[in-house]
N, C-alpha and C. Protein backbone atom coordinates (compact mmCIF):
# COMPACT_ATOMS: atom_id res chain seq x y z
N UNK A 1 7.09 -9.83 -6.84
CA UNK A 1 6.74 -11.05 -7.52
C UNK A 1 7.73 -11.29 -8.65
N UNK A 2 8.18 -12.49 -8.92
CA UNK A 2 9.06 -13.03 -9.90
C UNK A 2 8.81 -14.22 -9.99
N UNK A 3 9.00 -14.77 -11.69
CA UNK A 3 8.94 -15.51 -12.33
C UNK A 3 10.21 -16.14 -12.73
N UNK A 4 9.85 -17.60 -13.44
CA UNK A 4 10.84 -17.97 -13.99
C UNK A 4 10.16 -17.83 -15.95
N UNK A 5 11.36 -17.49 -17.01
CA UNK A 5 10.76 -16.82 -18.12
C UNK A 5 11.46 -17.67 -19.27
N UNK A 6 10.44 -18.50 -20.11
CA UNK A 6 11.45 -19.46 -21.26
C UNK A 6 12.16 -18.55 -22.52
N UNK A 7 13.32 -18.87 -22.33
CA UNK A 7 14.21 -17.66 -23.71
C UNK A 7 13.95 -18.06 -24.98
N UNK A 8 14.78 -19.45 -24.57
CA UNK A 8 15.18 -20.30 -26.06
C UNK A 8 13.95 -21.44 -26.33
N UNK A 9 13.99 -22.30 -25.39
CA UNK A 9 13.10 -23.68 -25.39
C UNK A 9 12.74 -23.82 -24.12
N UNK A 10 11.91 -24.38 -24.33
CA UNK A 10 11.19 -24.75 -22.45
C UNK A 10 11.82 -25.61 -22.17
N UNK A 11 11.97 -25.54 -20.60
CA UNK A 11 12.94 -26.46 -19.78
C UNK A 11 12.14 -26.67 -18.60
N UNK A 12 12.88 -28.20 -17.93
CA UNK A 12 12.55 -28.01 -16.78
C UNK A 12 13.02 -27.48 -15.82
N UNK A 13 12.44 -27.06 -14.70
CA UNK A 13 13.75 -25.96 -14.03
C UNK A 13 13.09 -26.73 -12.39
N UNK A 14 14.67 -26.95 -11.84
CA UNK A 14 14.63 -27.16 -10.59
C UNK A 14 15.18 -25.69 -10.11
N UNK A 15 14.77 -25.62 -8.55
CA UNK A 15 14.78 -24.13 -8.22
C UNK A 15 15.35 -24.97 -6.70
N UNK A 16 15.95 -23.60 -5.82
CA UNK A 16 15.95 -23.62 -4.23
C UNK A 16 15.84 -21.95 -4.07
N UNK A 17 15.57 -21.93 -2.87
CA UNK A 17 15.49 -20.53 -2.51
C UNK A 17 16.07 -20.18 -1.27
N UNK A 18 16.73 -21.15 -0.63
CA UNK A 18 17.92 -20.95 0.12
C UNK A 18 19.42 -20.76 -0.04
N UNK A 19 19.34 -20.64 -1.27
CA UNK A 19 21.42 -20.45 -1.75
C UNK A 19 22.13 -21.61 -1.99
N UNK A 20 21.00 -22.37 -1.54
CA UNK A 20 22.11 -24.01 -1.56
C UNK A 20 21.86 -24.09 -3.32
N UNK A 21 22.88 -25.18 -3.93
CA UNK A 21 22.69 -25.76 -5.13
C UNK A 21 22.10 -26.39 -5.30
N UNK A 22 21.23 -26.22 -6.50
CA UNK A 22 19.88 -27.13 -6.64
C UNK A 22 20.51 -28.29 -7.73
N UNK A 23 19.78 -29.57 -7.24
CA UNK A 23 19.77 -31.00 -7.83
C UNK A 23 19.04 -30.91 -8.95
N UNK A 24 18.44 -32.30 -9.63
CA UNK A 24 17.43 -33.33 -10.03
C UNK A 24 16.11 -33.29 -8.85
N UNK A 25 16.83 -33.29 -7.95
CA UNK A 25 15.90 -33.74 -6.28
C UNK A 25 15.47 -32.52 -6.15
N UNK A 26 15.88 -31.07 -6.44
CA UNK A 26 15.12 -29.88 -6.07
C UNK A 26 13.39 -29.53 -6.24
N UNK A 27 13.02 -29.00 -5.68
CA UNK A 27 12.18 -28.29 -6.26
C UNK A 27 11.44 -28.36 -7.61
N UNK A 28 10.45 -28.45 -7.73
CA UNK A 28 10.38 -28.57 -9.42
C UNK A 28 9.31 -27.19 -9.99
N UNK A 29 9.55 -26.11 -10.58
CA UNK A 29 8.99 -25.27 -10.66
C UNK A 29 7.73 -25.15 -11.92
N UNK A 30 6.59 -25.27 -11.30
CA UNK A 30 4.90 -25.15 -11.61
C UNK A 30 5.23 -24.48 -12.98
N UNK A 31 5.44 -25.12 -14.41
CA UNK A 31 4.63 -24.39 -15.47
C UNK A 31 3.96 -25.25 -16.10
N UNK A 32 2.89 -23.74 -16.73
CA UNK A 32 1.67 -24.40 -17.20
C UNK A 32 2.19 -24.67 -18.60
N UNK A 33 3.29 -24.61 -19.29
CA UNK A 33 3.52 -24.73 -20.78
C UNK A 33 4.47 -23.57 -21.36
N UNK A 34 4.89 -24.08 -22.62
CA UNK A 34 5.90 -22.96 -22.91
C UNK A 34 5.45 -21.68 -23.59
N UNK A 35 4.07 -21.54 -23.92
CA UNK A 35 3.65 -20.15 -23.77
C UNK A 35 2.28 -19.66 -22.86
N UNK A 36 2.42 -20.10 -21.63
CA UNK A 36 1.58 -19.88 -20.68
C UNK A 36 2.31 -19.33 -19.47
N UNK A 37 1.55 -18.45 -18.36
CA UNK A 37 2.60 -17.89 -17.10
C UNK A 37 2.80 -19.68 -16.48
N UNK A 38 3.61 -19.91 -15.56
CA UNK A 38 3.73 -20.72 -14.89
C UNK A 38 4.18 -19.88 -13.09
N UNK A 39 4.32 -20.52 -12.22
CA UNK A 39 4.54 -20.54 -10.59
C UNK A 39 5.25 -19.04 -10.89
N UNK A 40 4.37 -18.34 -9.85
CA UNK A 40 4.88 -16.89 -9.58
C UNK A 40 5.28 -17.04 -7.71
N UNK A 41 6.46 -16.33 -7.84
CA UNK A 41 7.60 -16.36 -6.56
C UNK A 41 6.57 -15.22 -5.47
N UNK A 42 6.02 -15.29 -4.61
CA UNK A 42 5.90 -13.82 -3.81
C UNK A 42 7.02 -13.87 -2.80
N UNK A 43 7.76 -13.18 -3.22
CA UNK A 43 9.14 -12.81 -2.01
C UNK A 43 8.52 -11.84 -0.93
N UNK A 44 8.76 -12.00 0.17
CA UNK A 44 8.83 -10.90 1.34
C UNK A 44 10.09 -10.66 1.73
N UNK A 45 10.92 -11.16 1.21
CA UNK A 45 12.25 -10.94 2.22
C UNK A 45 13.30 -11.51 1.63
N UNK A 46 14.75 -10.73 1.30
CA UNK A 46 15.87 -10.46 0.19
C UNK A 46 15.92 -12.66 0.36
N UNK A 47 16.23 -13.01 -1.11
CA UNK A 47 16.12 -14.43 -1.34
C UNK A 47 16.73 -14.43 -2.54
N UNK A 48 17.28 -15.39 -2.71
CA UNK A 48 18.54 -15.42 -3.77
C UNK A 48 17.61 -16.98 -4.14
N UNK A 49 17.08 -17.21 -5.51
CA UNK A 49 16.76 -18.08 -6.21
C UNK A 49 18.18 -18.48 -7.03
N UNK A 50 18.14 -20.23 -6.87
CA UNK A 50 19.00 -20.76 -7.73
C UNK A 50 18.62 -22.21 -8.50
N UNK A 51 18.96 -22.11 -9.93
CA UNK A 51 17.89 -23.46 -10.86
C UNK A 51 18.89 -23.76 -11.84
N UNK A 52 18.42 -25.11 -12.07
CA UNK A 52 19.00 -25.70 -12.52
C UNK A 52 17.92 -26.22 -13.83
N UNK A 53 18.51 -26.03 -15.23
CA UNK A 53 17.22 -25.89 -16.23
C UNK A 53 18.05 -26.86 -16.94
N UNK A 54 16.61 -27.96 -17.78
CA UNK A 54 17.02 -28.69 -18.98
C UNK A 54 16.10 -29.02 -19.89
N UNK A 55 16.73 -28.80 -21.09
CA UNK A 55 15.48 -28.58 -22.00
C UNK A 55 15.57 -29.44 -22.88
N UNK A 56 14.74 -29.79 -23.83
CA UNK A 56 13.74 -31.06 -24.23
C UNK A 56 15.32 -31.68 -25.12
N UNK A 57 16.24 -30.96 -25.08
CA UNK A 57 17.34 -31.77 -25.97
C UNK A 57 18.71 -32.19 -25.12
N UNK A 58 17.87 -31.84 -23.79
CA UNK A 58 19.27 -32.05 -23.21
C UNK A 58 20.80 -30.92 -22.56
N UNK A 59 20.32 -29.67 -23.14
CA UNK A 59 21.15 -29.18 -22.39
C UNK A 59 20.66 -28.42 -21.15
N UNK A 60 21.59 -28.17 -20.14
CA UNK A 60 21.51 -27.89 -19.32
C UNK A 60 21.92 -26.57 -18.62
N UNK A 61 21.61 -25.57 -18.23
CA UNK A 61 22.28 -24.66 -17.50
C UNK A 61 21.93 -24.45 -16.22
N UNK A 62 22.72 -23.11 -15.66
CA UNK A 62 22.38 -23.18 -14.41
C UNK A 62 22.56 -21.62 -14.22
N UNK A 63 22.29 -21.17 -12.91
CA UNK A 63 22.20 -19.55 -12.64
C UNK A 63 21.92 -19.56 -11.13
N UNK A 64 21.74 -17.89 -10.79
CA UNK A 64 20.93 -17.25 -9.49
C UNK A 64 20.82 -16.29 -9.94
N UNK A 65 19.78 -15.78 -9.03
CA UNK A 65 19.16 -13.99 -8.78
C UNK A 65 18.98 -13.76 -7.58
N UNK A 66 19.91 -13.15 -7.13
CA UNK A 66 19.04 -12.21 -5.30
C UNK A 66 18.29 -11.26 -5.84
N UNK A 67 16.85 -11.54 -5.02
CA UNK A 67 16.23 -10.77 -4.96
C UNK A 67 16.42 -9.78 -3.71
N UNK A 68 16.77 -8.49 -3.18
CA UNK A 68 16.55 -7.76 -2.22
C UNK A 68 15.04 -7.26 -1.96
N UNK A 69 14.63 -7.15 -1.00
CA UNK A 69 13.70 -6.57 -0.02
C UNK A 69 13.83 -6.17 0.86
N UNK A 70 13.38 -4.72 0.88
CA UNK A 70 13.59 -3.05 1.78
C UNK A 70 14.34 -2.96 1.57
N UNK A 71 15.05 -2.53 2.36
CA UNK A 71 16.64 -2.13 2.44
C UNK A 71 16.39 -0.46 2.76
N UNK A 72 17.60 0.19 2.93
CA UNK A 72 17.54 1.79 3.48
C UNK A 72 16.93 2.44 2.52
């Protein structure tokens, strides 16, 4: 299970979970507020999350995480 986690300021975060680059048009990831849990990921199987975050002033970043599952 994985989350998405606010550092600085809450943002909105578009997500994909196919590798492609996420838009405006992505995904829009479930939080309940900037100190509440919001949308928890259940992965079964290695998935590389990628989001695109902007927060209440305007800036913007971007990232990924593979997640692996099993493996040897």
């Amino acid at each position: 299970e994985t989350t998405f986690e606010f550092v600085n300021e809450p943002s909105v975060i578009h997500y994909t979970m196919d590798g492609s680059r996420p838009t405006q048009n992505s995904q829009l990831w479930d939080s309940t507020g900037p100190r509440e849990p919001g949308q928890v990921f259940h992965l079964t199987e290695t998935t590389t999350i990628r989001w695109l975050a902007e927060d209440i002033k305007g800036n913007v970043s971007t990232g990924s995480q593979q997640f692996v599952i099993g493996g040897p």
